[in-house]
C-alpha atoms as a PDB file:
ATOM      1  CA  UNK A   1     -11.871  -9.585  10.713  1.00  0.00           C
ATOM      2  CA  UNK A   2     -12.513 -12.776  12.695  1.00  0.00           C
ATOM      3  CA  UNK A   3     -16.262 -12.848  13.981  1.00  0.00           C
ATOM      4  CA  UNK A   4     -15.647 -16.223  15.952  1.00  0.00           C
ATOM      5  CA  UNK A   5     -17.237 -16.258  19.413  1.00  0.00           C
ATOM      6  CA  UNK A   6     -19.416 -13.054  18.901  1.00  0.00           C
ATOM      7  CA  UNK A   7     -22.883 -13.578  19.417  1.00  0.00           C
ATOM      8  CA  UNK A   8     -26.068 -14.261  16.678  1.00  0.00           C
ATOM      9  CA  UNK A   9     -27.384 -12.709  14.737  1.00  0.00           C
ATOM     10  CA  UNK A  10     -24.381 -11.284  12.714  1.00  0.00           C
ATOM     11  CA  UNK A  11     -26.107  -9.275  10.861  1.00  0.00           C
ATOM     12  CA  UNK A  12     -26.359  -7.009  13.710  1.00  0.00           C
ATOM     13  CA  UNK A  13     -22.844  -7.061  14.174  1.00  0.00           C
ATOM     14  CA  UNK A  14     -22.329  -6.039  10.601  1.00  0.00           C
ATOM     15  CA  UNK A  15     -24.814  -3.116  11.192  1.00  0.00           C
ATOM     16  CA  UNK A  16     -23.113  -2.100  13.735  1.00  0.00           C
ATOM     17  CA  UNK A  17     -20.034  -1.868  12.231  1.00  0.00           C
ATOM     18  CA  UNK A  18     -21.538  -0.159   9.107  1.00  0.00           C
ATOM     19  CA  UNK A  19     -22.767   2.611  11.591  1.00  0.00           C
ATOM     20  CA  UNK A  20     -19.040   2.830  13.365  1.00  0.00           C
ATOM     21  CA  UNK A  21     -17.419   4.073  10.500  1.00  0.00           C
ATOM     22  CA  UNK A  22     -19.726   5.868   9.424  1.00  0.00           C
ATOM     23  CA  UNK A  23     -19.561   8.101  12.268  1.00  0.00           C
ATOM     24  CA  UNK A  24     -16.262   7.971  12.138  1.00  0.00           C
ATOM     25  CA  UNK A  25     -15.554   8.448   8.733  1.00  0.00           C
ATOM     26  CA  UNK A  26     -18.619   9.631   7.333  1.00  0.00           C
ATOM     27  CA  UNK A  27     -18.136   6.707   4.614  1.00  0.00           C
ATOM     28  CA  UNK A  28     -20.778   4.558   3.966  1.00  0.00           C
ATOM     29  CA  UNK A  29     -19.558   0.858   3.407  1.00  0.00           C
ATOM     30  CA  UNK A  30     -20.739  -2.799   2.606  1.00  0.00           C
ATOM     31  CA  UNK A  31     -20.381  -5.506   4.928  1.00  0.00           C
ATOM     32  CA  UNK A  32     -19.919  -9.092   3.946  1.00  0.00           C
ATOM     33  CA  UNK A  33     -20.091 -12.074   6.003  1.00  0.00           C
ATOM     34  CA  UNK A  34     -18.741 -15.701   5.201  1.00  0.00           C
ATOM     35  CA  UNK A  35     -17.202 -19.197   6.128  1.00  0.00           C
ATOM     36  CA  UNK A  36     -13.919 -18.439   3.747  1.00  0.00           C
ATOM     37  CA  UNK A  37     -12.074 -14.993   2.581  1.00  0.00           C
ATOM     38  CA  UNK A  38     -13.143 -15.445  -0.701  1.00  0.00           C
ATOM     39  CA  UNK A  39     -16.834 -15.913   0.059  1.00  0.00           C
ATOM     40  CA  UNK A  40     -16.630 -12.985   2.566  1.00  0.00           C
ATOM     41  CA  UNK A  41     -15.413 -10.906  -0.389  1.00  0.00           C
ATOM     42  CA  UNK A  42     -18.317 -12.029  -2.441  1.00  0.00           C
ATOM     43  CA  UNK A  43     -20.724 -11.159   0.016  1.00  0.00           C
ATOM     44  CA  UNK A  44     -19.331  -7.690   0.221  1.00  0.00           C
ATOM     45  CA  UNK A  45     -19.803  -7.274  -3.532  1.00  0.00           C
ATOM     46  CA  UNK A  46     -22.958  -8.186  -3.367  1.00  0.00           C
ATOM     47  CA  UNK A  47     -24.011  -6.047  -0.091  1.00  0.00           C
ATOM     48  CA  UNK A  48     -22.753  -2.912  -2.955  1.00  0.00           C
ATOM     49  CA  UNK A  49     -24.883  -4.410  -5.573  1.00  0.00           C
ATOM     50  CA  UNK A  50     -28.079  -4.970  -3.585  1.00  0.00           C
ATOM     51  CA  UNK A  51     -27.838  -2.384  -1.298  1.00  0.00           C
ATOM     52  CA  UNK A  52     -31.333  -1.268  -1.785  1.00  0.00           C
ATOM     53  CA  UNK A  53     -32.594  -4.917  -0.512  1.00  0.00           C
ATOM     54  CA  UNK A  54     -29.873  -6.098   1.907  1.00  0.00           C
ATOM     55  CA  UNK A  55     -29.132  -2.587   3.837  1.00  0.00           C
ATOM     56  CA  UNK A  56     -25.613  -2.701   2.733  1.00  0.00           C
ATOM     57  CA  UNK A  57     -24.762  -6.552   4.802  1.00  0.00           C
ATOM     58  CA  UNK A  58     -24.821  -9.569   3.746  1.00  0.00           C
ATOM     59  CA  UNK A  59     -24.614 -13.147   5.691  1.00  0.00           C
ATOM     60  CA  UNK A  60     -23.213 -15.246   3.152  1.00  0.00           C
ATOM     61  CA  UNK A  61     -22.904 -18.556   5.701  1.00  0.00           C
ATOM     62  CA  UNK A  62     -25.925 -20.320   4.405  1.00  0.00           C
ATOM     63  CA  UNK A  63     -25.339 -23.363   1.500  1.00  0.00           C
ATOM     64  CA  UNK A  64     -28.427 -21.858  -0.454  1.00  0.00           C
ATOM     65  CA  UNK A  65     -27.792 -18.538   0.102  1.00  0.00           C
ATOM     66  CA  UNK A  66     -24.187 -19.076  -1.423  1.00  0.00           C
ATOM     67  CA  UNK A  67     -25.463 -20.903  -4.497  1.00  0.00           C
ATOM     68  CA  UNK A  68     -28.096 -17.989  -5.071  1.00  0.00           C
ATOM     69  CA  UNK A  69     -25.377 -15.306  -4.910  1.00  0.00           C
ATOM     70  CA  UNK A  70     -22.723 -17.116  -6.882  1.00  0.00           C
ATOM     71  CA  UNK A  71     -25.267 -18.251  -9.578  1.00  0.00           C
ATOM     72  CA  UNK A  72     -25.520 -14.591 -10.076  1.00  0.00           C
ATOM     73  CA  UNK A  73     -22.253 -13.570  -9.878  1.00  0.00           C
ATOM     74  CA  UNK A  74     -20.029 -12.683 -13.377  1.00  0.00           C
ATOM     75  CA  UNK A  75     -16.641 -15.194 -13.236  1.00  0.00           C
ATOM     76  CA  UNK A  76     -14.598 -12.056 -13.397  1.00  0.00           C
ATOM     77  CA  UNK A  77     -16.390 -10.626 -10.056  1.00  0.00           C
ATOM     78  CA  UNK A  78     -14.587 -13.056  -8.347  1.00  0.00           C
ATOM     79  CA  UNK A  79     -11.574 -11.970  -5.930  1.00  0.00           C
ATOM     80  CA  UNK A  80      -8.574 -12.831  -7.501  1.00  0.00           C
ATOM     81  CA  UNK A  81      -9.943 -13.537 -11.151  1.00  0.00           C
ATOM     82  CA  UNK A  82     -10.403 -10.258 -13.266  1.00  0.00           C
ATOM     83  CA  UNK A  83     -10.713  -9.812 -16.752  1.00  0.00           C
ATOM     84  CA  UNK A  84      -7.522 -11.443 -18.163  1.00  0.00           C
ATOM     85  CA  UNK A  85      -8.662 -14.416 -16.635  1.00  0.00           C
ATOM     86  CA  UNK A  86     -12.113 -14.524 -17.488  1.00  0.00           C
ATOM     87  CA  UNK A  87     -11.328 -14.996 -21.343  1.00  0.00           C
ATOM     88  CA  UNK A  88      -9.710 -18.530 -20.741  1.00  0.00           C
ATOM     89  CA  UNK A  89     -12.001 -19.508 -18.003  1.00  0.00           C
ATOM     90  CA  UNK A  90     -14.797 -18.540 -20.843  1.00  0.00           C
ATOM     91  CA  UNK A  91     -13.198 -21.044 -23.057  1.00  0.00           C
ATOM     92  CA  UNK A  92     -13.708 -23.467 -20.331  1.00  0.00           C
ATOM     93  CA  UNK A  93     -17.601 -22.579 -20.019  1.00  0.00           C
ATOM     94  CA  UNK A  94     -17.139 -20.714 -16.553  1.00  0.00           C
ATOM     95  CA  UNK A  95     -18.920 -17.746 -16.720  1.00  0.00           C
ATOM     96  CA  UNK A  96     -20.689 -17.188 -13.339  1.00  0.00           C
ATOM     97  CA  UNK A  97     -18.946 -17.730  -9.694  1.00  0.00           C
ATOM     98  CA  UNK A  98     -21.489 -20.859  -9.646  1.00  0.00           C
ATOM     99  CA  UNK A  99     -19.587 -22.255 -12.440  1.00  0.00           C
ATOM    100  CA  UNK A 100     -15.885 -21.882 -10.883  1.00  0.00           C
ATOM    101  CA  UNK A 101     -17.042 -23.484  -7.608  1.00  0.00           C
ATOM    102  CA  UNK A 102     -18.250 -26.665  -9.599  1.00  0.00           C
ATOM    103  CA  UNK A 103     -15.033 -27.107 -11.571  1.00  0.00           C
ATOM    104  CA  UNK A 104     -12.177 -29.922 -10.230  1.00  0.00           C
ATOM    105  CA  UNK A 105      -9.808 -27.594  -7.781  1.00  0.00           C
ATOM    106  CA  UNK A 106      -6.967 -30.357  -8.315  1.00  0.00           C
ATOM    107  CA  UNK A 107      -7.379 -30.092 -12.214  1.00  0.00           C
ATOM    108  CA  UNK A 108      -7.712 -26.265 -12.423  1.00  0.00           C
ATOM    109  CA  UNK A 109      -4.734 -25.542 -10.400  1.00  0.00           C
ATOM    110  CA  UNK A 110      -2.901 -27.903 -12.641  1.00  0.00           C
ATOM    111  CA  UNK A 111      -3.553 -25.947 -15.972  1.00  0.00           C
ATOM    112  CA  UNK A 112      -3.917 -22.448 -14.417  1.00  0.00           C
ATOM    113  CA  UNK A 113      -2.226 -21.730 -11.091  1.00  0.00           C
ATOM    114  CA  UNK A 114      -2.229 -22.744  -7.457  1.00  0.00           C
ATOM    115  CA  UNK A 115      -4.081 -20.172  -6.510  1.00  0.00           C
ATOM    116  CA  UNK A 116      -6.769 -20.588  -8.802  1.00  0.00           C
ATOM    117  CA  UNK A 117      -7.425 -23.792  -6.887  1.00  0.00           C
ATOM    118  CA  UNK A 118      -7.363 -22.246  -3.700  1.00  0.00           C
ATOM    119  CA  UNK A 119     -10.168 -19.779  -4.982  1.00  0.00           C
ATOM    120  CA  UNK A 120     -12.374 -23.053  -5.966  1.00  0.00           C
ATOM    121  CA  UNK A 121     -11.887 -24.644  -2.584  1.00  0.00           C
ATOM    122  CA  UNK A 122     -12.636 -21.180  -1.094  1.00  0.00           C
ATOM    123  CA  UNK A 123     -15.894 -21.150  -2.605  1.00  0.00           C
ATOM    124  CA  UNK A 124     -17.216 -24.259  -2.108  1.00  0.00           C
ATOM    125  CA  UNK A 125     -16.861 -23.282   1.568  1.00  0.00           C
ATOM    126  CA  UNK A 126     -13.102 -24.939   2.183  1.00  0.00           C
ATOM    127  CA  UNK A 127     -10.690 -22.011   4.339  1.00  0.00           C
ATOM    128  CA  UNK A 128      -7.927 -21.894   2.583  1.00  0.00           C
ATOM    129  CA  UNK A 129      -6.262 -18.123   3.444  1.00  0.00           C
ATOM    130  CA  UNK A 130      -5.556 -17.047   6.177  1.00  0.00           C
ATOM    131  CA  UNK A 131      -7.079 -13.515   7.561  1.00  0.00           C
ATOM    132  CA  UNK A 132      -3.949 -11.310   8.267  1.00  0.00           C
ATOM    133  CA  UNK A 133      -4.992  -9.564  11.591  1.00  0.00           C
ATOM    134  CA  UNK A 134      -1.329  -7.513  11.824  1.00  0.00           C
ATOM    135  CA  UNK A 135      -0.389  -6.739   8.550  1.00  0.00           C
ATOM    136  CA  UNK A 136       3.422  -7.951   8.392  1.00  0.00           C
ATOM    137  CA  UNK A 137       6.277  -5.498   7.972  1.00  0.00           C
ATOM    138  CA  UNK A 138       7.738  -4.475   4.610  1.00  0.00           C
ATOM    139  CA  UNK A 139      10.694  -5.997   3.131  1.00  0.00           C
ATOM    140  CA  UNK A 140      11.682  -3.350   1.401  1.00  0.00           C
ATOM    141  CA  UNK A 141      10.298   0.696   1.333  1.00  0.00           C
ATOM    142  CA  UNK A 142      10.366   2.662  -2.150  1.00  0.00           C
ATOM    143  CA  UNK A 143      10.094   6.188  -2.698  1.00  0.00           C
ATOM    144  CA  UNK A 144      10.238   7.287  -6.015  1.00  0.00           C
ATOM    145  CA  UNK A 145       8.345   9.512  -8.670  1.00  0.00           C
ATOM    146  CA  UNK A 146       8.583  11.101 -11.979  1.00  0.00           C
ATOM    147  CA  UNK A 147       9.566  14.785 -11.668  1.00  0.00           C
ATOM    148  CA  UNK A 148       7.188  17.382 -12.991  1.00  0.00           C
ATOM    149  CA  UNK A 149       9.990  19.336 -15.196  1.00  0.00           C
ATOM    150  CA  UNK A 150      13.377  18.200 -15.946  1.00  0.00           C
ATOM    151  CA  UNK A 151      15.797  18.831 -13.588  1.00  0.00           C
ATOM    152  CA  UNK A 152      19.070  19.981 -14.488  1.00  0.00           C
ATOM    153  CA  UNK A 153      21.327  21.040 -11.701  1.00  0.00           C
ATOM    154  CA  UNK A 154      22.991  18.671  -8.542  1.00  0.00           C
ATOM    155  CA  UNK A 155      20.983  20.968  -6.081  1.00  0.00           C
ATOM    156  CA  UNK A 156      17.392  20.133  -7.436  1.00  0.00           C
ATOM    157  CA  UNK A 157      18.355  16.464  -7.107  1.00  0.00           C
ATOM    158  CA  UNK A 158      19.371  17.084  -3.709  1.00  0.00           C
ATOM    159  CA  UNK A 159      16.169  17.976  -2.678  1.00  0.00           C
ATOM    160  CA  UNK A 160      14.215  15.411  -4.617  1.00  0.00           C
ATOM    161  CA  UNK A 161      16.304  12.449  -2.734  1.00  0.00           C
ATOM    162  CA  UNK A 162      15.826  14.297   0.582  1.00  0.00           C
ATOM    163  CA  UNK A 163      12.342  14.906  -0.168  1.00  0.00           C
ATOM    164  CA  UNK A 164      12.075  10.975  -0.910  1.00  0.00           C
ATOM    165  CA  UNK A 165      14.357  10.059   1.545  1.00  0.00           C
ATOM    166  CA  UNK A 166      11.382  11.956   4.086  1.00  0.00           C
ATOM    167  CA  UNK A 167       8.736  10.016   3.110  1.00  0.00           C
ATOM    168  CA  UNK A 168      10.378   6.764   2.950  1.00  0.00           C
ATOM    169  CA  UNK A 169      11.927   6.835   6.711  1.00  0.00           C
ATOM    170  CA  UNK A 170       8.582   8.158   8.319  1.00  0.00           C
ATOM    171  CA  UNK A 171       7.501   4.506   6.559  1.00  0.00           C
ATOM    172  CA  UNK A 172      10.311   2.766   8.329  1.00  0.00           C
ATOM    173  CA  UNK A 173       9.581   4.169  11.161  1.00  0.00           C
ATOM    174  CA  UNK A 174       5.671   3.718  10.961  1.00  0.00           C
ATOM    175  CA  UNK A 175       6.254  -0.261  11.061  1.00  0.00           C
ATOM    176  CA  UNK A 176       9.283   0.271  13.477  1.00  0.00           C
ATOM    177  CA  UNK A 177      11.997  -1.281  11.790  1.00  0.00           C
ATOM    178  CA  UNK A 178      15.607  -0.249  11.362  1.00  0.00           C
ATOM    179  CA  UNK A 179      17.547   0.614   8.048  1.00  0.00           C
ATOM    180  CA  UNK A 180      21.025  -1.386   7.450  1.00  0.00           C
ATOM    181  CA  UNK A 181      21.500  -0.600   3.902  1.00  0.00           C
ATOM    182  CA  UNK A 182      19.550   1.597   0.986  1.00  0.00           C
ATOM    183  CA  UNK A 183      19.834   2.119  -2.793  1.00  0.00           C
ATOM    184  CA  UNK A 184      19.542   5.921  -4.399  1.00  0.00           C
ATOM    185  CA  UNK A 185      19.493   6.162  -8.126  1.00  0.00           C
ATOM    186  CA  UNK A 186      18.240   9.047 -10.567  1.00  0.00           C
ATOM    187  CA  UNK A 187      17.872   8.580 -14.478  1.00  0.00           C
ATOM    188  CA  UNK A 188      16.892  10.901 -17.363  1.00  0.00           C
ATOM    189  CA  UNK A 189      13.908  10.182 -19.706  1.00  0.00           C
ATOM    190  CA  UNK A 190      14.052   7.183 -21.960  1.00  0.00           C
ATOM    191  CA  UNK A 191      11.867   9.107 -24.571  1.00  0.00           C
ATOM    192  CA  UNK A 192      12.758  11.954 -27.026  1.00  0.00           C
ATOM    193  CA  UNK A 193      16.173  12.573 -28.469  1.00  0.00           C
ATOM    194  CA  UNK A 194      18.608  13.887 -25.971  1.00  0.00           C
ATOM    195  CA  UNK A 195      21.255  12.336 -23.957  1.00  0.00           C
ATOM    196  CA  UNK A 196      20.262   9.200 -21.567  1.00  0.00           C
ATOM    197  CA  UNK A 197      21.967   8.315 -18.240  1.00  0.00           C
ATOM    198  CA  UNK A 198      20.887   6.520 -15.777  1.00  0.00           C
ATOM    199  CA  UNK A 199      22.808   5.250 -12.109  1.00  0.00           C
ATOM    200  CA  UNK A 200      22.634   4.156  -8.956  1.00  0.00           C
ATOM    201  CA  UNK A 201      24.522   3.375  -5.574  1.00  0.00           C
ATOM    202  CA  UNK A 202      23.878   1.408  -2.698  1.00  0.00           C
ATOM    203  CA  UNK A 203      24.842   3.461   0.793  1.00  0.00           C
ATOM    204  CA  UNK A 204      25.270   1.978   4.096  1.00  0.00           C
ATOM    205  CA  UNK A 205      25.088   3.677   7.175  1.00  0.00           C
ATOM    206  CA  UNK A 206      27.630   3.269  10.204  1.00  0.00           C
ATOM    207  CA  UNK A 207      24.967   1.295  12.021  1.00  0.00           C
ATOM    208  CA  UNK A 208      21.109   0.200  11.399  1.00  0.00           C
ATOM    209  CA  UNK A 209      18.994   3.785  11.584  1.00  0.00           C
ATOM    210  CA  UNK A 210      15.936   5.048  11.421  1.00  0.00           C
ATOM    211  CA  UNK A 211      17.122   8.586  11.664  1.00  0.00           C
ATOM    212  CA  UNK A 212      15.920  10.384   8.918  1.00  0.00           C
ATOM    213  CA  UNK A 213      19.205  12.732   9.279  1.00  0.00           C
ATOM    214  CA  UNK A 214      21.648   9.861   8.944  1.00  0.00           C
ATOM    215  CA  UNK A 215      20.170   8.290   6.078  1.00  0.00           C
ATOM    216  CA  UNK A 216      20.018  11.602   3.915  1.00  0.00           C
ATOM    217  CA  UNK A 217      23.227  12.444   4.876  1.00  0.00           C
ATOM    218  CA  UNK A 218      24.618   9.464   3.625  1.00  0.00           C
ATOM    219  CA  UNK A 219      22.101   9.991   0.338  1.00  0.00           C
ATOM    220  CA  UNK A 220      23.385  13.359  -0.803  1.00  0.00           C
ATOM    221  CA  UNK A 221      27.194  11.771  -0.129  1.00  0.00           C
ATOM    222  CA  UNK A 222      25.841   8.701  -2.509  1.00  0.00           C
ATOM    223  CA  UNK A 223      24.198  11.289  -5.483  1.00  0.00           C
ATOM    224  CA  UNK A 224      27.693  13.066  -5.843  1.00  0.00           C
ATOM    225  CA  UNK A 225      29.666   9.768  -7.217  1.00  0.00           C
ATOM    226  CA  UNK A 226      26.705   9.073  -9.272  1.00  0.00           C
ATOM    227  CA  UNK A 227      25.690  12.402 -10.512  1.00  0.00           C
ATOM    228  CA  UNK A 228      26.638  13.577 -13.896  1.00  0.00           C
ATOM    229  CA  UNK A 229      26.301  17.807 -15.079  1.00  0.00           C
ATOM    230  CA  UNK A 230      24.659  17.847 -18.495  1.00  0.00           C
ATOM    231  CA  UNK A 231      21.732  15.619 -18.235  1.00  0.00           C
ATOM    232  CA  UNK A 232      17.916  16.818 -18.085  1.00  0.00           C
ATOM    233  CA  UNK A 233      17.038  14.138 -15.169  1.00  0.00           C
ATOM    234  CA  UNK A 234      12.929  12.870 -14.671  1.00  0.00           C
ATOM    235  CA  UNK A 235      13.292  10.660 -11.737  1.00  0.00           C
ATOM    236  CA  UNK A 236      14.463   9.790  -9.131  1.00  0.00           C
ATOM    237  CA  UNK A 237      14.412   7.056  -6.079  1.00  0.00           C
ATOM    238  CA  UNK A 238      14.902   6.110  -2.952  1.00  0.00           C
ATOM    239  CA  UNK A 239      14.896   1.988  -2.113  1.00  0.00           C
ATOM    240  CA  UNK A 240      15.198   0.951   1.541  1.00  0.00           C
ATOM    241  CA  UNK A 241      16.560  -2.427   2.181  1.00  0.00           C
ATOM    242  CA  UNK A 242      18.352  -4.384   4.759  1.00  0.00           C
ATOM    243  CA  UNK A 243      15.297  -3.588   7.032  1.00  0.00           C
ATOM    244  CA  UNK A 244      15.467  -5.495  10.485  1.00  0.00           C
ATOM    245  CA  UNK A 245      12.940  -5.115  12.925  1.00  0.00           C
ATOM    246  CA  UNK A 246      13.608  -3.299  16.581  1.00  0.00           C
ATOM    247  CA  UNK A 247      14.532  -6.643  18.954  1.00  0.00           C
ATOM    248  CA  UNK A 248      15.144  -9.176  16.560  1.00  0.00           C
ATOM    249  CA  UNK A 249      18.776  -8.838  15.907  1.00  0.00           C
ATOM    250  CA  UNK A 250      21.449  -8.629  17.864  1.00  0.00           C
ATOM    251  CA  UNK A 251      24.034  -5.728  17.268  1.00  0.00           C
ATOM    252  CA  UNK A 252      27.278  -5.859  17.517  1.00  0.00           C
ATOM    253  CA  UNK A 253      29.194  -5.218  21.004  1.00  0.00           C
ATOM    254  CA  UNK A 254      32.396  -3.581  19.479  1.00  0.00           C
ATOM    255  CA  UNK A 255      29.842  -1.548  16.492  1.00  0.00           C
ATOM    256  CA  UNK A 256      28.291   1.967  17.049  1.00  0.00           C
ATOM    257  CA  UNK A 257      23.976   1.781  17.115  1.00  0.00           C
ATOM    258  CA  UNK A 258      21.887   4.253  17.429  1.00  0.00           C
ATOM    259  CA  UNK A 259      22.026   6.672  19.575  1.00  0.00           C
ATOM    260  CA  UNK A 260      18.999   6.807  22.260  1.00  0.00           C
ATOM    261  CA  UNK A 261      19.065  10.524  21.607  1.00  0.00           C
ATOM    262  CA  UNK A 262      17.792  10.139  17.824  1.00  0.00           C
ATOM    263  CA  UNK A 263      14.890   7.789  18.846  1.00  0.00           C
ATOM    264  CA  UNK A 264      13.632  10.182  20.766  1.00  0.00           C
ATOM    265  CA  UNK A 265      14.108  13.183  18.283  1.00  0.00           C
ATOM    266  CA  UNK A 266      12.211  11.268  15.673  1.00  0.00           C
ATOM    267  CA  UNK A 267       9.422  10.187  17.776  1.00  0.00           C
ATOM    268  CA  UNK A 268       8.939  13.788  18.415  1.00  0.00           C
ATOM    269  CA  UNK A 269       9.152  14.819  14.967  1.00  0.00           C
ATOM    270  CA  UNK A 270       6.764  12.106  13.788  1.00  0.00           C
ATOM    271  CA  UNK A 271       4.092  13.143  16.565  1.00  0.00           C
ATOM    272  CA  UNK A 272       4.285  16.700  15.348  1.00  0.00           C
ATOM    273  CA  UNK A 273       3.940  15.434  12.290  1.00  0.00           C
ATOM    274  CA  UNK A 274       0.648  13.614  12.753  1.00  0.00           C
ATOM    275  CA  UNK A 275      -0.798  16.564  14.562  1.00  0.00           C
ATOM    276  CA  UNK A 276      -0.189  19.607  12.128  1.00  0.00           C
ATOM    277  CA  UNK A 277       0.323  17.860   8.669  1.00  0.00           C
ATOM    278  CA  UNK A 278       3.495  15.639   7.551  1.00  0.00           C
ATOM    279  CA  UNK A 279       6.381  18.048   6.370  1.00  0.00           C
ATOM    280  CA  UNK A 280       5.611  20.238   9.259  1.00  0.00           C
ATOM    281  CA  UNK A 281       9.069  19.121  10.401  1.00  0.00           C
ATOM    282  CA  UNK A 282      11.561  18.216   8.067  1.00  0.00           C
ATOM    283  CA  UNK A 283      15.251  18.000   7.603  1.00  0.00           C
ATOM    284  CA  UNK A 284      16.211  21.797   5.669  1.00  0.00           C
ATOM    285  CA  UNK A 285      16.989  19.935   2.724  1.00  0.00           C
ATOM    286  CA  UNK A 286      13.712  19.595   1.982  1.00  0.00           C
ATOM    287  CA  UNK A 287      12.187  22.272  -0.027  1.00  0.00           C
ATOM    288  CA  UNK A 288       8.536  23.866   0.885  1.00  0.00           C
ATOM    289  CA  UNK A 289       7.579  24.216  -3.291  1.00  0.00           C
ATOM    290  CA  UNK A 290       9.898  22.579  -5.321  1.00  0.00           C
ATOM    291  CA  UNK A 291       9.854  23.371  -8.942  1.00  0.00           C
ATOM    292  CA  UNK A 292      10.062  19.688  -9.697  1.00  0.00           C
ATOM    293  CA  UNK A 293       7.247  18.543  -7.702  1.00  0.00           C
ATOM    294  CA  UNK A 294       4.380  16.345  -9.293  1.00  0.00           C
ATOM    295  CA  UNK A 295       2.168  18.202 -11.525  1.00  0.00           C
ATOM    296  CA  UNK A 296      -1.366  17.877  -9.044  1.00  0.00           C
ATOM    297  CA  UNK A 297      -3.575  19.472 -12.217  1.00  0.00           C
ATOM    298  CA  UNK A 298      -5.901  16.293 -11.840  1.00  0.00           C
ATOM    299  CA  UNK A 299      -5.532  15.056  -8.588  1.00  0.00           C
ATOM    300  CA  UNK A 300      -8.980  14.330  -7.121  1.00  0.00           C
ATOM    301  CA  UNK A 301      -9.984  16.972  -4.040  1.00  0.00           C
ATOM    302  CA  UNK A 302      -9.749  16.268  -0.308  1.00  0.00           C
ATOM    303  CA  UNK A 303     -12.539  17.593   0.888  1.00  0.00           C
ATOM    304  CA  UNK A 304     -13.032  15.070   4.298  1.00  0.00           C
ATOM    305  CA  UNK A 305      -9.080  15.218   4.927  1.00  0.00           C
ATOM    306  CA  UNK A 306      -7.895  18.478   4.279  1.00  0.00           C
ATOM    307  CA  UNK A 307      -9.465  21.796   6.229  1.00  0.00           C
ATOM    308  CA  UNK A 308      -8.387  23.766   3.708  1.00  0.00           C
ATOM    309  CA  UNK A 309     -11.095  22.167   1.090  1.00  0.00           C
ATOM    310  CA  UNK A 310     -14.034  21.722   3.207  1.00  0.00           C
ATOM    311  CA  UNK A 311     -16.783  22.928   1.288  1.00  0.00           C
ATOM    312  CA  UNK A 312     -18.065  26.284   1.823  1.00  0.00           C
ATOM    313  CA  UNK A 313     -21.923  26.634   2.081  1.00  0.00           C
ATOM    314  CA  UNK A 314     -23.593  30.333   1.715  1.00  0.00           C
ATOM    315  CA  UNK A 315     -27.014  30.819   2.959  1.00  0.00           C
END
């Protein structure tokens, strides 16, 4: 976030912010402050590594207290480096953060990549990304996932692409765009020794939706041209595409849009949604337990998110 304009010191600001969530959340977090993204990044990392000492913030702003941090600081700490690139940069004798922001930006973005340089320029105190304060709407939305057992009849399919098809609107709808065309496709496992198939179709509705109702209907219509008795499927998926955002086309005068009715329907069914858990409403295509759901054996607890987990204490 931009701290521009707020009033000195920061560090209170930071503290307060800290405290916020916490309440909130009940998640205790790091705050860094700094002149670029990259350096604000760096003094969050730090603020996690010193918490003990720093409270958890850390004003970054200072020239010295940048060197100090960033003589400290392993190469591959660095936002946008990692391990991969650590080996090469090694070979170049950058092993510390302190080390990257003395190397030529020009040079380095020559012989590695563009934004390589940008990270340089970044840490020597030089803006050169942007903060996004409205995180821009998705090209595209994907819904897809392996099944948990093979799935051998049209019906179980049928609910897998609804089930996807579920997920995937409430998406669309979440960053209030409208759906012109989509792509459904469903394959069998790669591995092993029985049969392989593997297809997909791309369905277009009679007018840009969001209606969750439309676009399965057209889905199912899609998996029967595509689907093939026989097979032991393991996947399937559901691509959005074509997405245009509320007001910034213009439909077409002699076309069919959507309905005002349908809006309405699926604002409701989102807000009921929200409130009492996200397949609370659904189309009846969608199963409750589906045999072919995700095996969950290792999937970590919700204890702050789900009521039905919240620890039980006995005194």
């Amino acid at each position: 976030m931009q701290l521009d304009g707020l009033p000195e010191p920061l560090i209170d600001v930071g503290r307060a912010i800290q405290a916020r969530v916490l309440q909130w959340a009940a998640l205790p977090v790091g705050v860094g402050i700094g002149h670029t993204k990259t350096l604000a990044k760096a003094a969050q990392h730090a603020s996690k590594v010193w918490k003990e000492k720093t409270g958890g913030v850390v004003d970054l702003r200072k020239p010295e207290a940048v060197e100090w941090l960033l003589r400290r600081m392993p190469v591959e700490e660095v936002w946008g480096i990692g391990r991969r690139m650590k080996a090469n940069l090694e070979l170049d004798g950058i092993s510390t953060a302190w080390d990257l922001s003395l190397a030529e930006p020009k040079s380095m973005g020559r012989k590695y990549s563009v934004v390589l340089e940008r990270t340089i320029r970044e840490l020597r105190g030089e803006s050169c990304m942007d903060l996004e304060q409205v995180v821009p709407s998705k090209q595209s939305i994907c819904s897809s996932k392996m099944f948990g057992q093979r799935v051998y009849s049209l019906e179980g399919l049928r609910q897998a692409l609804a089930s996807y098809m579920h997920r995937a609107s409430e998406k669309l709808r979440a960053q209030r765009s409208l759906c012109g065309s989509f792509r459904i496709g469903i394959q069998t496992s790669f591995h092993g020794d029985g049969p392989k198939y593997a297809n997909g179709v791309t369905c277009t509705p009679e007018y840009p939706t969001d209606d969750v109702r439309l676009l399965t209907k057209h889905a199912l219509r899609g998996l029967e041209s595509i689907y093939r008795p026989g097979y032991a499927y393991s996947k399937a998926e559901v691509m959005l595409m074509d997405l245009r955002q509320r007001g910034e086309f213009t439909a077409d005068l002699f076309t069919e849009s959507q309905p005002v009715k349908s809006d309405a329907l699926m604002r409701v069914m989102d807000k009921v949604n929200r409130r009492w858990g996200r397949e609370c409403l659904r189309t009846a295509a969608v199963p409750m337990a589906p045999d072919w759901g995700m095996r969950r054996e290792l999937l970590s607890p919700s204890y702050m998110t789900d009521w039905d987990q919240l620890w039980k204490v006995k005194t």
